[in-house]
Protein backbone atom coordinates (compact mmCIF):
# COMPACT_ATOMS: atom_id res chain seq x y z
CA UNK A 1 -43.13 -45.76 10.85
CA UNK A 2 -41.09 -43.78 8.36
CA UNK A 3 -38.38 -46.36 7.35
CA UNK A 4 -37.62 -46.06 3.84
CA UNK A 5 -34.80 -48.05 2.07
CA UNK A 6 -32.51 -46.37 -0.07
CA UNK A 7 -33.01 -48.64 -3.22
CA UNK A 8 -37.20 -46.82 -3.52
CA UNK A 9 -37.47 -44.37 -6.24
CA UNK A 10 -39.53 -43.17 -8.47
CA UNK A 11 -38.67 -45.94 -10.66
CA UNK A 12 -40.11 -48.49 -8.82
CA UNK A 13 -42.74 -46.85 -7.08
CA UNK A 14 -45.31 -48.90 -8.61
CA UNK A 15 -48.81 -49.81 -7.27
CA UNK A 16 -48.23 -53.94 -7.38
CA UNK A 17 -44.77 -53.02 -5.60
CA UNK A 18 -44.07 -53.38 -1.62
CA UNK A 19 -41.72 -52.45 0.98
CA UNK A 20 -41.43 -55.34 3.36
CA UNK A 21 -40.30 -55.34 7.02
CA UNK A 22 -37.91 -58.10 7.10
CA UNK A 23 -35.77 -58.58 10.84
CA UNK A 24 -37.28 -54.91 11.54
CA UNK A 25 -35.97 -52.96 8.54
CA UNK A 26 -37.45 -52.30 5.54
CA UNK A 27 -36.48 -54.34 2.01
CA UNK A 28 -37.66 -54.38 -1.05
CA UNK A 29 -39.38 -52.73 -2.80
CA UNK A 30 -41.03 -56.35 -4.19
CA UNK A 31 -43.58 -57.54 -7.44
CA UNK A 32 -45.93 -59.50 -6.27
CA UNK A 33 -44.46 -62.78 -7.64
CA UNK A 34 -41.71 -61.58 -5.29
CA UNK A 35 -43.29 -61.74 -2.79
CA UNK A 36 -44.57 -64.93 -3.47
CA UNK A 37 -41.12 -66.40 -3.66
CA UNK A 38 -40.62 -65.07 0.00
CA UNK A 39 -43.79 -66.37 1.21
CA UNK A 40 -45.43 -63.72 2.22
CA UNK A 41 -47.23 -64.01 5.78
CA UNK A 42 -50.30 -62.22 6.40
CA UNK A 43 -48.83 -60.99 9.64
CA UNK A 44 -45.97 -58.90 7.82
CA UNK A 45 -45.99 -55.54 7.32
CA UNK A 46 -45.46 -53.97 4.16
CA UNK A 47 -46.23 -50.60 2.20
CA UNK A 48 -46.49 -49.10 -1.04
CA UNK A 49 -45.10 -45.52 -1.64
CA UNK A 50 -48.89 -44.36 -1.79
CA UNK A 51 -49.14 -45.52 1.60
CA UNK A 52 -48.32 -43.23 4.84
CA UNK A 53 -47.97 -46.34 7.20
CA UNK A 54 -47.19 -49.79 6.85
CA UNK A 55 -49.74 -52.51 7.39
CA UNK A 56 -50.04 -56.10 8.19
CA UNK A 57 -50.66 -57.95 4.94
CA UNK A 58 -53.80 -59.46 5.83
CA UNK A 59 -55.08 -55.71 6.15
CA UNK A 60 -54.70 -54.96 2.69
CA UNK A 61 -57.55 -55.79 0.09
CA UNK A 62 -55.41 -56.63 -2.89
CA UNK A 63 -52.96 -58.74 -0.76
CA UNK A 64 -56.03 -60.62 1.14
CA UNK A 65 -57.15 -61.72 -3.03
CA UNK A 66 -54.20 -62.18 -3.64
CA UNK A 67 -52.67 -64.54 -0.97
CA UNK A 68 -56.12 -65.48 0.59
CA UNK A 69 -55.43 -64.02 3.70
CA UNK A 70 -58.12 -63.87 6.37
CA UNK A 71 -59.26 -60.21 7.00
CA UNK A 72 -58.32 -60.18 11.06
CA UNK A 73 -59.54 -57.76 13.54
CA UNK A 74 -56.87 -55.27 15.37
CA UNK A 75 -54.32 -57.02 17.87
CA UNK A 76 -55.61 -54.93 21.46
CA UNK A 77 -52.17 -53.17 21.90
CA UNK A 78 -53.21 -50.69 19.11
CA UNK A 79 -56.05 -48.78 20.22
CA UNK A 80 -56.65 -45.27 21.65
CA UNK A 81 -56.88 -44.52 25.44
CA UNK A 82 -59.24 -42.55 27.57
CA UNK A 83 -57.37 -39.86 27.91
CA UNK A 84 -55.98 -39.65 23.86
CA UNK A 85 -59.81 -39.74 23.78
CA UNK A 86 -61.12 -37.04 25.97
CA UNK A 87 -58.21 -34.59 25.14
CA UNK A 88 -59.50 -34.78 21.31
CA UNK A 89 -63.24 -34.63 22.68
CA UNK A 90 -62.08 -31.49 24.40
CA UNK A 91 -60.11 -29.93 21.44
CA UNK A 92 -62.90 -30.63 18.78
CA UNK A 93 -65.59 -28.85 21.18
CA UNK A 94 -63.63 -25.82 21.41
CA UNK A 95 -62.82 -25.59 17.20
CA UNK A 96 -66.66 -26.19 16.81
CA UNK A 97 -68.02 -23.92 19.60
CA UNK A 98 -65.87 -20.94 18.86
CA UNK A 99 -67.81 -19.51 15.13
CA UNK A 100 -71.28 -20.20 17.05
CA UNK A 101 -70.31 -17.95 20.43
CA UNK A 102 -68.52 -15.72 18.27
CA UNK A 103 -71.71 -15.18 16.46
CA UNK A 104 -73.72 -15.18 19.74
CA UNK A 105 -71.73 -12.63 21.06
CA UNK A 106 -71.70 -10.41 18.38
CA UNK A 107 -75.92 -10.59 18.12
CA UNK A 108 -75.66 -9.75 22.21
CA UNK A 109 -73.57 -6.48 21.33
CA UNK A 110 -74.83 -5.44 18.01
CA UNK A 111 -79.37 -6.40 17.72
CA UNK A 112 -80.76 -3.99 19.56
CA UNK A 113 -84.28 -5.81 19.82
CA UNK A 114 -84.01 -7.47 22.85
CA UNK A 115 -86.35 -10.77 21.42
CA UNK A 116 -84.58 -11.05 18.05
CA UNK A 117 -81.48 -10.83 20.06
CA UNK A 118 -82.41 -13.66 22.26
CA UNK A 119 -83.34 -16.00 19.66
CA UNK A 120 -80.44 -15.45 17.64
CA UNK A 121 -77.66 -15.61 20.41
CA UNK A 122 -80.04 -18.93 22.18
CA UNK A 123 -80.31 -20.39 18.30
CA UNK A 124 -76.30 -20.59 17.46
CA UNK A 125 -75.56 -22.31 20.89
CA UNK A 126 -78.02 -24.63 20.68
CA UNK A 127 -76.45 -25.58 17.08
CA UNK A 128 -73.62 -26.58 18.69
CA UNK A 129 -74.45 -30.23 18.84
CA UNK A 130 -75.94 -30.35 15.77
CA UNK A 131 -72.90 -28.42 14.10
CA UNK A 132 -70.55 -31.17 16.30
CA UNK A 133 -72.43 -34.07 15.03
CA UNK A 134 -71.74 -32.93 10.88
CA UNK A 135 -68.36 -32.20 11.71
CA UNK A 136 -67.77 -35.94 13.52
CA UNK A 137 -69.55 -37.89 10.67
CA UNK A 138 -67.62 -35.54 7.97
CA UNK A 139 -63.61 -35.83 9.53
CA UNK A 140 -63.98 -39.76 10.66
CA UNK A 141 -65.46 -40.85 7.44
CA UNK A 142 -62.84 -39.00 5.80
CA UNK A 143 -59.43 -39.95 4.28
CA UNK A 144 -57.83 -38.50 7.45
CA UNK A 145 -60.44 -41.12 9.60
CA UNK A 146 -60.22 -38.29 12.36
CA UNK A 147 -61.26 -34.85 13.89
CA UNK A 148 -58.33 -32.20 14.17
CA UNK A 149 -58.71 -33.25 17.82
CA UNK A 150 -58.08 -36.93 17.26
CA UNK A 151 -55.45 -35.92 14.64
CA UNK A 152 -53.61 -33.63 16.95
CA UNK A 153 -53.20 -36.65 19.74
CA UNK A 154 -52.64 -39.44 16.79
CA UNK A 155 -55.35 -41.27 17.02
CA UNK A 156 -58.17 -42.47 14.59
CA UNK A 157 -62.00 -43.80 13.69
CA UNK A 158 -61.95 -47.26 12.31
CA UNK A 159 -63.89 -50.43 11.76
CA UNK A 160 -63.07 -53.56 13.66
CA UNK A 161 -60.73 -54.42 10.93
CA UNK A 162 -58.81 -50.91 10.57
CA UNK A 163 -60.15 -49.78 7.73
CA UNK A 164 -61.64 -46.56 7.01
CA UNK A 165 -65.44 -46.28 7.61
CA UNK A 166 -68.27 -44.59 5.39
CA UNK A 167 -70.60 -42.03 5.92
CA UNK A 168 -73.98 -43.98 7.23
CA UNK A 169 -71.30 -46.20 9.69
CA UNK A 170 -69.96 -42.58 10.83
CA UNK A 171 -73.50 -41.31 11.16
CA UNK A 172 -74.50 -44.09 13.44
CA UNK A 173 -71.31 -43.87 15.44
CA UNK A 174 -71.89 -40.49 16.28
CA UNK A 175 -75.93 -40.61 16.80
CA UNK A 176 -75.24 -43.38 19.08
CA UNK A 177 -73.19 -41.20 21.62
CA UNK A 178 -76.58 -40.23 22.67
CA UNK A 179 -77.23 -43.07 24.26
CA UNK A 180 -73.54 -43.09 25.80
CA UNK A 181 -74.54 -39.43 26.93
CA UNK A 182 -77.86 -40.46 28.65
CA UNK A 183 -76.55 -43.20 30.08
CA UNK A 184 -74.81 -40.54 32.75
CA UNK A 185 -71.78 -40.68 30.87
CA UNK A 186 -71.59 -44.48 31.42
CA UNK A 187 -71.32 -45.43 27.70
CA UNK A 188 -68.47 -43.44 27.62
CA UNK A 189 -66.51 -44.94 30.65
CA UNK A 190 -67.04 -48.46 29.37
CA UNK A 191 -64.21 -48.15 27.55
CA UNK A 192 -62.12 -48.95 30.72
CA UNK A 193 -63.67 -52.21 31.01
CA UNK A 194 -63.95 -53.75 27.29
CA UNK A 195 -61.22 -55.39 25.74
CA UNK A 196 -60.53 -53.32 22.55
CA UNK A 197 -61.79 -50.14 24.46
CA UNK A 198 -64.85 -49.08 23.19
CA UNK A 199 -67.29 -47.29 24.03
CA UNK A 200 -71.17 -47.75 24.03
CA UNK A 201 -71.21 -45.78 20.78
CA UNK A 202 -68.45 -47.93 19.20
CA UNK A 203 -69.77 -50.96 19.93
CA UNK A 204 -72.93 -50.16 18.65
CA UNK A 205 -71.71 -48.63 15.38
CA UNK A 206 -68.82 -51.55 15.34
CA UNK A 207 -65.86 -49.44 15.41
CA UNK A 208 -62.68 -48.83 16.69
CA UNK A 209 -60.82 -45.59 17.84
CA UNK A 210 -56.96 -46.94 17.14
CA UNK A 211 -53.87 -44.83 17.65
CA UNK A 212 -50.44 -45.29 15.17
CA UNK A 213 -48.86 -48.94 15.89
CA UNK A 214 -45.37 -48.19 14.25
């Protein structure tokens, strides 16, 4: 959502200022004592011009003080599908694959010692997964809470509440997919049958893979 009224400037671009969505079109922007005045529900969305897309109020820490809103867990219409999913799964294991066969290849074509040039072609594919995993944890856990895969089809790593995760929540998140993996794939098609679609790995690691909402 991109909706930006023609009264926010630099002026008034403050941190303790919001743009509220009032009958679907953005007002404002309001103090806080504002938008005390206009009793402010923790359902409403609302933005700061720091922000890149409006949130329900109950999502934001300083409103939830604020207002004592109850932190609330995504609505289910929000999150990513299977195939947002494996389209990004597909895309990130191409971008991390290429430098490693790239490097294999070249050690096929230019070691002439045919054990040297084993190990080092057989080494950089089987860093792969390794390589995959660093790159995972380092993109979800990052202000962009996604891969360029996920980025690319809009969609995003969060916790049950929508907020950006940490490192040791994106390491488990991403060490849990082994289990999804040995599971013949199974942890991965859960998804299709739990509520906020998750898979093994998410549920383990309590997190969400959620796409835009406005």
């Amino acid at each position: 959502m991109t909706m930006q009224p023609s009264g926010f400037n630099n002026s008034t671009s403050k941190k303790d200022q919001y743009i509220l969505v009032v009958d679907g079109k953005p007002a404002g922007p309001f103090s806080i004592e504002e938008l005390r005045s206009r009793k402010l529900r923790s359902g409403d969305f609302v933005k700061t011009a720091a922000m890149d897309d409006y949130k329900e109020a109950h999502e934001i820490p300083e409103l939830r003080e604020l207002f004592g809103f109850a932190k609330r867990a995504l609505p289910l219409q929000y999150f990513g599908s299977f195939d947002q999913r494996a389209i990004a799964s597909v895309v990130d294991w191409l971008i991390v694959s290429f430098g490693f066969v790239f490097v294999a290849i070249g050690a096929v074509i230019l070691i002439t010692d045919p054990t040297t040039r084993t190990v080092v072609a057989v080494g950089m594919v089987a860093l792969i997964p390794v390589a995959k995993m660093v790159y995972h944890i380092t993109m979800e856990s990052s202000d962009k809470q996604a891969t360029y895969g996920k980025q690319l089809v809009n969609v995003r790593v969060t916790d049950i509440y929508g907020q950006r995760i940490d490192v040791p929540k994106a390491f488990a998140r991403n060490f849990a997919k082994i289990l999804s993996t040995i599971t013949l794939c199974i942890g991965y098609l859960m998804c299709f049958f739990t509520k906020k679609q998750q898979c093994l790995h998410d549920m383990i690691a309590e997190t969400l893979v959620i796409k835009d909402r406005l």
